[in-house]
PDB file of N, CA and C in Angstrom:
ATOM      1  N   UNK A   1     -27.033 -45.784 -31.911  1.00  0.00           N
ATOM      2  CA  UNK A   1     -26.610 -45.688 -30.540  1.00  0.00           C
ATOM      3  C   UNK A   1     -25.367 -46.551 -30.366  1.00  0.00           C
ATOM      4  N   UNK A   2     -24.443 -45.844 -30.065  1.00  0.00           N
ATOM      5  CA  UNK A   2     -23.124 -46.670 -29.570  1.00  0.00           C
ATOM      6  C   UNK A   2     -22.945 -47.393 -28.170  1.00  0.00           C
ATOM      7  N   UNK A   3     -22.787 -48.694 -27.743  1.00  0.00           N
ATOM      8  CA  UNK A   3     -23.115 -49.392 -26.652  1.00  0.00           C
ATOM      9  C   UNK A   3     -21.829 -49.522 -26.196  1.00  0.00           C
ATOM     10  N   UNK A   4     -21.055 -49.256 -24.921  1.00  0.00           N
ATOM     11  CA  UNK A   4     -19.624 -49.486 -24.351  1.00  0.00           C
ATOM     12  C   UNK A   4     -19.585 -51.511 -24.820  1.00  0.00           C
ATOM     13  N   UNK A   5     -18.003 -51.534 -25.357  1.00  0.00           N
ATOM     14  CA  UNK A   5     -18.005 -52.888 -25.006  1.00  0.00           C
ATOM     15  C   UNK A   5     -16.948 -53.757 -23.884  1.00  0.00           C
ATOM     16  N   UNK A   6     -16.873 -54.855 -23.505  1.00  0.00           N
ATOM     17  CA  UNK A   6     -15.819 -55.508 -22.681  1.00  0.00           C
ATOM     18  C   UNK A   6     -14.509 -55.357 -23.431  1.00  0.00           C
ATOM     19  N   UNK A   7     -13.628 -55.631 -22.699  1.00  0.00           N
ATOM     20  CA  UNK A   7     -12.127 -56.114 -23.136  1.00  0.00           C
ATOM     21  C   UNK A   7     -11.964 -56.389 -24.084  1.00  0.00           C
ATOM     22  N   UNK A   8     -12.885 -57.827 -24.504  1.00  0.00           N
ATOM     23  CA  UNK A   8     -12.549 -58.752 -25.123  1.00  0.00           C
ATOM     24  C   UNK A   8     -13.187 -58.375 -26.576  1.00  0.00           C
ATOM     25  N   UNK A   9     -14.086 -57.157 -26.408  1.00  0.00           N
ATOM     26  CA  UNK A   9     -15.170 -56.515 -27.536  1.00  0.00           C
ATOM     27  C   UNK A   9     -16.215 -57.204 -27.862  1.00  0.00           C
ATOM     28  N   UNK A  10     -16.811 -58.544 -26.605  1.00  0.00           N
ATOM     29  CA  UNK A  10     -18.227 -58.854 -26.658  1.00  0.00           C
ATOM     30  C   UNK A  10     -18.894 -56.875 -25.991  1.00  0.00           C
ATOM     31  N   UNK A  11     -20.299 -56.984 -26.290  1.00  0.00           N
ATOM     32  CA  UNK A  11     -21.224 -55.847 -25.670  1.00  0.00           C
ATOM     33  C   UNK A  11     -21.790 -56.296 -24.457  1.00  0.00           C
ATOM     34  N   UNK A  12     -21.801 -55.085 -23.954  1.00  0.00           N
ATOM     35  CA  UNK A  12     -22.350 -55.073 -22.354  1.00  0.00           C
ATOM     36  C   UNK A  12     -23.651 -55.146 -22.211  1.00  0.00           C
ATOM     37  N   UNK A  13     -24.258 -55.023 -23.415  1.00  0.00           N
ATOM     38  CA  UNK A  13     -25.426 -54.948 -23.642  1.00  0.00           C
ATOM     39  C   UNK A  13     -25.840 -55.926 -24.190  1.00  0.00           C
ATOM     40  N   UNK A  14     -27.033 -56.697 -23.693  1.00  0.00           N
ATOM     41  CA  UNK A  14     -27.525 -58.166 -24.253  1.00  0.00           C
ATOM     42  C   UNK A  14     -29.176 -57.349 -24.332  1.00  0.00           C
ATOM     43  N   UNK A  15     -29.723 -58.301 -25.364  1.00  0.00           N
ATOM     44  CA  UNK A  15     -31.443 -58.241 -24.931  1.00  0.00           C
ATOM     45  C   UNK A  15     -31.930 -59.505 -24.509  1.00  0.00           C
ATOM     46  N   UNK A  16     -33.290 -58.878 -23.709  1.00  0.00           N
ATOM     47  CA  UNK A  16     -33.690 -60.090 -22.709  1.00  0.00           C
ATOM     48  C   UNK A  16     -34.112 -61.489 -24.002  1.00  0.00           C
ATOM     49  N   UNK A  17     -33.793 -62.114 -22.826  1.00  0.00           N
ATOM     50  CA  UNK A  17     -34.552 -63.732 -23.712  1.00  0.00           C
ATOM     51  C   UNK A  17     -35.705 -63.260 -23.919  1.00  0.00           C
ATOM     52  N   UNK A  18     -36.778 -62.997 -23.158  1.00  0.00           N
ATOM     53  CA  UNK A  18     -38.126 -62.610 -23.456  1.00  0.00           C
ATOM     54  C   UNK A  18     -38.009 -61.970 -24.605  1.00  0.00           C
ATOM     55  N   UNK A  19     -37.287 -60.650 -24.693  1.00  0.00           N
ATOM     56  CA  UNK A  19     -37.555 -59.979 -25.832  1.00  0.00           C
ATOM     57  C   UNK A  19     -37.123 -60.536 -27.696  1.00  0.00           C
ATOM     58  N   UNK A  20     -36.416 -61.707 -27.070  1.00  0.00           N
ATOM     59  CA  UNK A  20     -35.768 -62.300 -28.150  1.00  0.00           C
ATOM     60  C   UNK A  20     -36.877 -62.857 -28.765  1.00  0.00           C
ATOM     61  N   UNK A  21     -37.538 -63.593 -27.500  1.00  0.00           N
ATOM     62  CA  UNK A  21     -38.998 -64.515 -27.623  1.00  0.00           C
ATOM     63  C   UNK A  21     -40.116 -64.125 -28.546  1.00  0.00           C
ATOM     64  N   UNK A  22     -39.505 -62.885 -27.651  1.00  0.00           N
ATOM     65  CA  UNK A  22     -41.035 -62.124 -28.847  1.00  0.00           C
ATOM     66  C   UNK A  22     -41.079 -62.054 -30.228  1.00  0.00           C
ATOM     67  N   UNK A  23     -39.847 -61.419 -30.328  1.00  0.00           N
ATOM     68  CA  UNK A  23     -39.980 -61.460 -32.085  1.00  0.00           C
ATOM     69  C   UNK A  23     -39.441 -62.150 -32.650  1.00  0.00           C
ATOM     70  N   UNK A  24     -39.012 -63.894 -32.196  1.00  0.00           N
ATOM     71  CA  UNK A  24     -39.257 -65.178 -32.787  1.00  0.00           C
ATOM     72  C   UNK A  24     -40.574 -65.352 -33.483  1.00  0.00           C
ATOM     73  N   UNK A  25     -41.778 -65.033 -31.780  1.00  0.00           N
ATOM     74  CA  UNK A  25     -42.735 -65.369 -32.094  1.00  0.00           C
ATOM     75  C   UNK A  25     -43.727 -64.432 -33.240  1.00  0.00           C
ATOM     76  N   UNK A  26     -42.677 -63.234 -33.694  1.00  0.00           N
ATOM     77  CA  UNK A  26     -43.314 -62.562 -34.303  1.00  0.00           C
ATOM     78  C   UNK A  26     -43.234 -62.948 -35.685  1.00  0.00           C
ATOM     79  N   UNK A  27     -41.807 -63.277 -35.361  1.00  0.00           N
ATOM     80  CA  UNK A  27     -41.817 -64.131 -37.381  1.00  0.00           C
ATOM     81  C   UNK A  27     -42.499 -65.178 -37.691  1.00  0.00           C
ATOM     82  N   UNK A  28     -42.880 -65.910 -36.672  1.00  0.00           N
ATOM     83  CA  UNK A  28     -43.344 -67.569 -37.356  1.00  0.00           C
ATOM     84  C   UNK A  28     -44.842 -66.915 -37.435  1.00  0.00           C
ATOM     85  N   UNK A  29     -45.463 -66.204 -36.261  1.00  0.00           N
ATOM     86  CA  UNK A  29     -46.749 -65.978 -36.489  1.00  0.00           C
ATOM     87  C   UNK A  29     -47.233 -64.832 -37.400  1.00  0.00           C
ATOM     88  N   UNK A  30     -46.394 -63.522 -37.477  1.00  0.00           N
ATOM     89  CA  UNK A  30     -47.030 -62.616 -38.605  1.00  0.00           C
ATOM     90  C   UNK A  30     -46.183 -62.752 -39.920  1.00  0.00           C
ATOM     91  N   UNK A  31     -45.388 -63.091 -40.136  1.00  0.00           N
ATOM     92  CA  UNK A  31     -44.797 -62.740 -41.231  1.00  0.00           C
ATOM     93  C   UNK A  31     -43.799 -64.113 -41.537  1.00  0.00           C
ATOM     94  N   UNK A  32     -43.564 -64.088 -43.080  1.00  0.00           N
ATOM     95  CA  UNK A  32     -42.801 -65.544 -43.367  1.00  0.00           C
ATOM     96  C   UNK A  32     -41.533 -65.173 -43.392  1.00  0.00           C
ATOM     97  N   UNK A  33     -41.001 -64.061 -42.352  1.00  0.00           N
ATOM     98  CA  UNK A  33     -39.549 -64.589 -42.705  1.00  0.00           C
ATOM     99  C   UNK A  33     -38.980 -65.271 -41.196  1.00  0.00           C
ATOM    100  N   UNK A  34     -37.729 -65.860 -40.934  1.00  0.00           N
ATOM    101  CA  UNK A  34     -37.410 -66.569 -39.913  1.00  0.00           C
ATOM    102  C   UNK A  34     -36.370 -64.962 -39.558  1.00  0.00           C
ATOM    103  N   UNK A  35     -36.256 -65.542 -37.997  1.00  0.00           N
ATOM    104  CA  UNK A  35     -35.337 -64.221 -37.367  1.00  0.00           C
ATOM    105  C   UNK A  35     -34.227 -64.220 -37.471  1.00  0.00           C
ATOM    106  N   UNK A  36     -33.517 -64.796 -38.255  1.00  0.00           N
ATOM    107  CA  UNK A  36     -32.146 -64.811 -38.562  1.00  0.00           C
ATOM    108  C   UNK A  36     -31.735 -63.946 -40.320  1.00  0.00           C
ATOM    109  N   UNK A  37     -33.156 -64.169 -40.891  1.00  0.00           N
ATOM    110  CA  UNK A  37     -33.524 -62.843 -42.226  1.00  0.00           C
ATOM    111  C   UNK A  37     -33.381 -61.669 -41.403  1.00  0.00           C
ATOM    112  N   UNK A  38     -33.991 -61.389 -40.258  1.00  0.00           N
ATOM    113  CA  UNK A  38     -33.761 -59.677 -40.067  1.00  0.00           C
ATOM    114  C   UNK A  38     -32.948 -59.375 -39.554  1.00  0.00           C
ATOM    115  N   UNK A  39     -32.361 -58.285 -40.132  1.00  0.00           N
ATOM    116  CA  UNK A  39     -31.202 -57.673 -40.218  1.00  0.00           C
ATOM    117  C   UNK A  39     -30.893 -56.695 -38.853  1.00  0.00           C
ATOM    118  N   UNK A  40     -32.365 -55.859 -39.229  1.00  0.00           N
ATOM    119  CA  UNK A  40     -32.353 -54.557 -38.083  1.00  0.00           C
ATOM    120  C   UNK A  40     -33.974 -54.750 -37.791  1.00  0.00           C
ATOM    121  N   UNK A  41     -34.193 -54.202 -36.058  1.00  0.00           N
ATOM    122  CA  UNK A  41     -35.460 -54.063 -35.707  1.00  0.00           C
ATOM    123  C   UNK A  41     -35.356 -52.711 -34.562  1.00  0.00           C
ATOM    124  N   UNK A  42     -36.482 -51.925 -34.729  1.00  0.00           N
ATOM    125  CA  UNK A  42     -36.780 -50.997 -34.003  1.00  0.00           C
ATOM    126  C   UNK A  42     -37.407 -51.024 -32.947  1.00  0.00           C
ATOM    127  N   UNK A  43     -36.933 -51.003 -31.789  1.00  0.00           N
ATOM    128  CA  UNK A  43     -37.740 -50.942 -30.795  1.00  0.00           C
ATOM    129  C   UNK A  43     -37.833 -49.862 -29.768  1.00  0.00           C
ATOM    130  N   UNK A  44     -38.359 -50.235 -28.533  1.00  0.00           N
ATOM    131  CA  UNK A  44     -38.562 -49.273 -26.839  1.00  0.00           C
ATOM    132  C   UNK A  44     -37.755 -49.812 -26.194  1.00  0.00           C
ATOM    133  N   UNK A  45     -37.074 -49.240 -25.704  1.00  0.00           N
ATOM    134  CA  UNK A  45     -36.092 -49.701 -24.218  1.00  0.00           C
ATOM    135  C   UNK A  45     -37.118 -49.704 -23.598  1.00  0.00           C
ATOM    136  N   UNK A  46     -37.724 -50.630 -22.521  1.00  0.00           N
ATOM    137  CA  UNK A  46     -38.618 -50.609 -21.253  1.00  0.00           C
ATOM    138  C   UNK A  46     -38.040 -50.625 -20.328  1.00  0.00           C
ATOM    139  N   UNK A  47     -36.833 -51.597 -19.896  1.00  0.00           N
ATOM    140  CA  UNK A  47     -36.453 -51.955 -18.719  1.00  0.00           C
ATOM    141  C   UNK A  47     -34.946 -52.034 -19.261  1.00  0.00           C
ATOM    142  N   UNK A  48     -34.004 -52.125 -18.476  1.00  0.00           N
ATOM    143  CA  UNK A  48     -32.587 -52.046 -18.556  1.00  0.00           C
ATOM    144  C   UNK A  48     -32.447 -52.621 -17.147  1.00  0.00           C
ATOM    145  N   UNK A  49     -31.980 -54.114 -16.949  1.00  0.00           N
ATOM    146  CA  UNK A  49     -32.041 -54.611 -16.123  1.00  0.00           C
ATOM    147  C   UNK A  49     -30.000 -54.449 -15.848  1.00  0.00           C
ATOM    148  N   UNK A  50     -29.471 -54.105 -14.249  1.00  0.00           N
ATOM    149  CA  UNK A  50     -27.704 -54.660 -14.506  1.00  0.00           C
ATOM    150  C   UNK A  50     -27.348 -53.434 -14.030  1.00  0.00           C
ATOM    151  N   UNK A  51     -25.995 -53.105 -13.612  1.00  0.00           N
ATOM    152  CA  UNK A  51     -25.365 -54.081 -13.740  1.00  0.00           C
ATOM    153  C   UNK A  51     -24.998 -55.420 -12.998  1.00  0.00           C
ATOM    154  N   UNK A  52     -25.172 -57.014 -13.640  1.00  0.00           N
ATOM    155  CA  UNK A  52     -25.282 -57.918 -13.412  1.00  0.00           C
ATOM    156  C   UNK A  52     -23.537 -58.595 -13.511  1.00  0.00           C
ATOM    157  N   UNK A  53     -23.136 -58.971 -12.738  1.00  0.00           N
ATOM    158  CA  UNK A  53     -21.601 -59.894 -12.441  1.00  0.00           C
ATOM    159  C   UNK A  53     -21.492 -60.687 -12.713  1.00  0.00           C
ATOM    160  N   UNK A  54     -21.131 -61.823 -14.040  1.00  0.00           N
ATOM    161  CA  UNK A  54     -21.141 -62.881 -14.011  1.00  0.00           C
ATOM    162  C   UNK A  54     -20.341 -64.191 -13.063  1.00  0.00           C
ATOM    163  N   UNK A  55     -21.150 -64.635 -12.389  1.00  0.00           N
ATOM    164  CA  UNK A  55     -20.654 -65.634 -11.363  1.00  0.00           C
ATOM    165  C   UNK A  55     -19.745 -66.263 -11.513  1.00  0.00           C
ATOM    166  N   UNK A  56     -18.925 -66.938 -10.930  1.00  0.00           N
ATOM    167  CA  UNK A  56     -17.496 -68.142 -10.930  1.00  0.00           C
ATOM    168  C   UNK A  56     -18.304 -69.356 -11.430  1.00  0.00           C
ATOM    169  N   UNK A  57     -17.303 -69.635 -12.512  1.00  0.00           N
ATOM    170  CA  UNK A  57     -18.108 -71.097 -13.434  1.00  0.00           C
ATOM    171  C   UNK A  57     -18.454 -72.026 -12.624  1.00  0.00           C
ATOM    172  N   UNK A  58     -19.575 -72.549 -12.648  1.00  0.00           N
ATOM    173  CA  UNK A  58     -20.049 -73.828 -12.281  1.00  0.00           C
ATOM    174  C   UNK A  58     -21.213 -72.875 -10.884  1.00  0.00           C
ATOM    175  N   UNK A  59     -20.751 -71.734 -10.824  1.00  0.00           N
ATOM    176  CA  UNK A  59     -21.773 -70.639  -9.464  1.00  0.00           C
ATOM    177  C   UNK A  59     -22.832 -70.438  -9.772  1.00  0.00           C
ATOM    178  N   UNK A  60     -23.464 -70.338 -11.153  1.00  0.00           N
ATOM    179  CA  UNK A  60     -24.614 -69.786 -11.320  1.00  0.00           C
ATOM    180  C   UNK A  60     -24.709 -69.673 -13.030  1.00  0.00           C
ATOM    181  N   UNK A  61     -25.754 -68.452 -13.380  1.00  0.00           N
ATOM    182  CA  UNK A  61     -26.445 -68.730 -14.406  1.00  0.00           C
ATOM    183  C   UNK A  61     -25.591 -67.892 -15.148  1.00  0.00           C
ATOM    184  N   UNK A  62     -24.991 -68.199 -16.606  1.00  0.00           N
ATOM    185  CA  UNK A  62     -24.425 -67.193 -17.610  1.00  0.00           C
ATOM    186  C   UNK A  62     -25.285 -67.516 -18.986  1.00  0.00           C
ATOM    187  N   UNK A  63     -26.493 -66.877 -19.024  1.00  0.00           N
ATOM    188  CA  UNK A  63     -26.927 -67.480 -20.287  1.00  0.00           C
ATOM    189  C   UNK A  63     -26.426 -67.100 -21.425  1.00  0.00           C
ATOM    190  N   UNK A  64     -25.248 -65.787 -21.516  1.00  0.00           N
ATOM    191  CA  UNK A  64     -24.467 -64.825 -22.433  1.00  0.00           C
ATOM    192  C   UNK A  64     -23.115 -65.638 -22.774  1.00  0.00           C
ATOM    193  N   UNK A  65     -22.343 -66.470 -22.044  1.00  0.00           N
ATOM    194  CA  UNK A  65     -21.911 -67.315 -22.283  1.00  0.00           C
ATOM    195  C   UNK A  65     -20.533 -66.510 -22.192  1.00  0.00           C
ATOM    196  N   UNK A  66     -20.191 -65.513 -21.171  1.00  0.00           N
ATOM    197  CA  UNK A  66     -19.268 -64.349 -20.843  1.00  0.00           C
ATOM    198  C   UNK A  66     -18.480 -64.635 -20.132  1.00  0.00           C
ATOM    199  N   UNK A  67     -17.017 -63.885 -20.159  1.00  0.00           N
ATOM    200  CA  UNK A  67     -16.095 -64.299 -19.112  1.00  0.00           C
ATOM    201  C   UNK A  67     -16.469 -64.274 -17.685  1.00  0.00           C
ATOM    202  N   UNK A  68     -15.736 -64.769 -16.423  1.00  0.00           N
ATOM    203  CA  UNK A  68     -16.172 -64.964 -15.359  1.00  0.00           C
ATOM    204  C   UNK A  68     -15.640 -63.157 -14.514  1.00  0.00           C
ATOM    205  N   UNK A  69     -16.403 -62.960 -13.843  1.00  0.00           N
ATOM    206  CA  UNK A  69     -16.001 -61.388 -13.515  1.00  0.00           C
ATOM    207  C   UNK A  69     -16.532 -60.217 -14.414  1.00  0.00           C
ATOM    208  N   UNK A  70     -17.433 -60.103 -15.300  1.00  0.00           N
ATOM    209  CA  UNK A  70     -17.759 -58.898 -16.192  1.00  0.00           C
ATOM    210  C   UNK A  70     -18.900 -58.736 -15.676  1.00  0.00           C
ATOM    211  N   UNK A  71     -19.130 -57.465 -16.076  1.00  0.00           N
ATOM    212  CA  UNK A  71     -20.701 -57.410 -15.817  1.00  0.00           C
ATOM    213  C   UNK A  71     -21.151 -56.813 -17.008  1.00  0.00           C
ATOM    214  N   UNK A  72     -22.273 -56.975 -17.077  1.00  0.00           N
ATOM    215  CA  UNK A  72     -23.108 -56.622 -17.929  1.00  0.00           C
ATOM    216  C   UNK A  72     -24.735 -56.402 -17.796  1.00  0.00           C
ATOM    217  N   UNK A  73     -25.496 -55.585 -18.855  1.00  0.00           N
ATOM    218  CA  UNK A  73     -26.718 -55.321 -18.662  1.00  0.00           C
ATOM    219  C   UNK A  73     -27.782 -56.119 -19.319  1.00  0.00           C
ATOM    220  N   UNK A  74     -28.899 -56.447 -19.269  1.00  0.00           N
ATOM    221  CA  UNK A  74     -29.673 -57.061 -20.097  1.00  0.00           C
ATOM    222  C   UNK A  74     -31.289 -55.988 -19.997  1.00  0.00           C
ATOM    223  N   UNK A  75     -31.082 -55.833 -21.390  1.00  0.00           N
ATOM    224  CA  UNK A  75     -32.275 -54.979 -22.019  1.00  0.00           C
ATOM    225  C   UNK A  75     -33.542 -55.881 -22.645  1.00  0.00           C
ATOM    226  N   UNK A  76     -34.368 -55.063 -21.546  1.00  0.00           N
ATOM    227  CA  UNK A  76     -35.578 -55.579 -22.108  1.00  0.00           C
ATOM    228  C   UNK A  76     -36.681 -54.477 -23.131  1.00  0.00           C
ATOM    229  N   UNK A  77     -36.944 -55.246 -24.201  1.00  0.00           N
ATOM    230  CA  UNK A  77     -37.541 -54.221 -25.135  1.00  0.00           C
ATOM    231  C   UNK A  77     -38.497 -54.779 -26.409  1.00  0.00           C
ATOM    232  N   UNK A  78     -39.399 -53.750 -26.576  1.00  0.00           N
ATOM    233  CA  UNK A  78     -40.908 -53.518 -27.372  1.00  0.00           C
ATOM    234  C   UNK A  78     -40.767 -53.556 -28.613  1.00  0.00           C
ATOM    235  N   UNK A  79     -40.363 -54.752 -29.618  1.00  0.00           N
ATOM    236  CA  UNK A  79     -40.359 -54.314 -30.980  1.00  0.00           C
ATOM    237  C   UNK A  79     -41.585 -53.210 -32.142  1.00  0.00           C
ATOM    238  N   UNK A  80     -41.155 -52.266 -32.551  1.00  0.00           N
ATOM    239  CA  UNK A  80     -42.289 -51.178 -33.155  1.00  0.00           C
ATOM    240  C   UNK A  80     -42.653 -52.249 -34.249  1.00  0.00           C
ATOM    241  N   UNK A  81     -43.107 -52.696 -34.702  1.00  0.00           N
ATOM    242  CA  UNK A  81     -44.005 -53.607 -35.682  1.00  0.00           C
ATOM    243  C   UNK A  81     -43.777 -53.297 -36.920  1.00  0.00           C
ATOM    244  N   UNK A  82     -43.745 -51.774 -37.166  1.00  0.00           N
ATOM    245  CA  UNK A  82     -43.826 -51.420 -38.509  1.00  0.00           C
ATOM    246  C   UNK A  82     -42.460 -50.889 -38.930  1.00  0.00           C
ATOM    247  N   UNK A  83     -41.294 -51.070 -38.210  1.00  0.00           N
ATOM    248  CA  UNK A  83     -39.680 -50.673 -38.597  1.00  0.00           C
ATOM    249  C   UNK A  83     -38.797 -51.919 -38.068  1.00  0.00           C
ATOM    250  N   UNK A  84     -38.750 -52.533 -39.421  1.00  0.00           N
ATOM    251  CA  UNK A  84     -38.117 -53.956 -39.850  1.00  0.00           C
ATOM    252  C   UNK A  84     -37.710 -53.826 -41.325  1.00  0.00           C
ATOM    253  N   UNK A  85     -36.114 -54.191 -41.198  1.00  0.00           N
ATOM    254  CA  UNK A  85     -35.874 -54.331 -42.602  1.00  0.00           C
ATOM    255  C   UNK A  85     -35.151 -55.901 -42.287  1.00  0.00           C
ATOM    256  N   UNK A  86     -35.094 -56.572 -43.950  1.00  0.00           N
ATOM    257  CA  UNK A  86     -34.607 -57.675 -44.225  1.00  0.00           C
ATOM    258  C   UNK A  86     -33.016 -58.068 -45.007  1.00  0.00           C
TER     259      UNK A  86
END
């Protein structure tokens, strides 16, 4: 799937912290590799939260760490368990 990107060629597309969360918590607890070994993971789009504006510095929250004025989306999503490569 090809994702539009900004100007600058960051993606408009982020995934949620939660979903990040998850399959942190999926490496330390099912499997020995750390999440920076996987390469690719398969998941569900659930939610597609955005488009979201990033606020005037010092205004609010940029946890993407994005220019001031872009917007962007944040995807929340279901890793499939059994389509993971390393």
């Amino acid at each position: 799937m090809m994702l539009p990107a900004m100007r600058n060629g960051l993606p408009t597309h982020w995934l949620s912290p939660e979903s990040v969360e998850s399959l942190r918590r999926w490496c330390e607890d099912e499997s020995s590799l750390s999440l920076q070994a996987i390469r690719f993971v398969i998941g569900r789009v659930v939610h597609v939260a955005g488009p979201i504006t990033v606020p005037a510095a010092g205004a609010g929250d940029n946890p993407y760490n994005l220019p001031v004025g872009e917007q962007y989306f944040v995807v929340h999503a279901e890793m499939m368990m059994q389509h993971r490569w390393i």
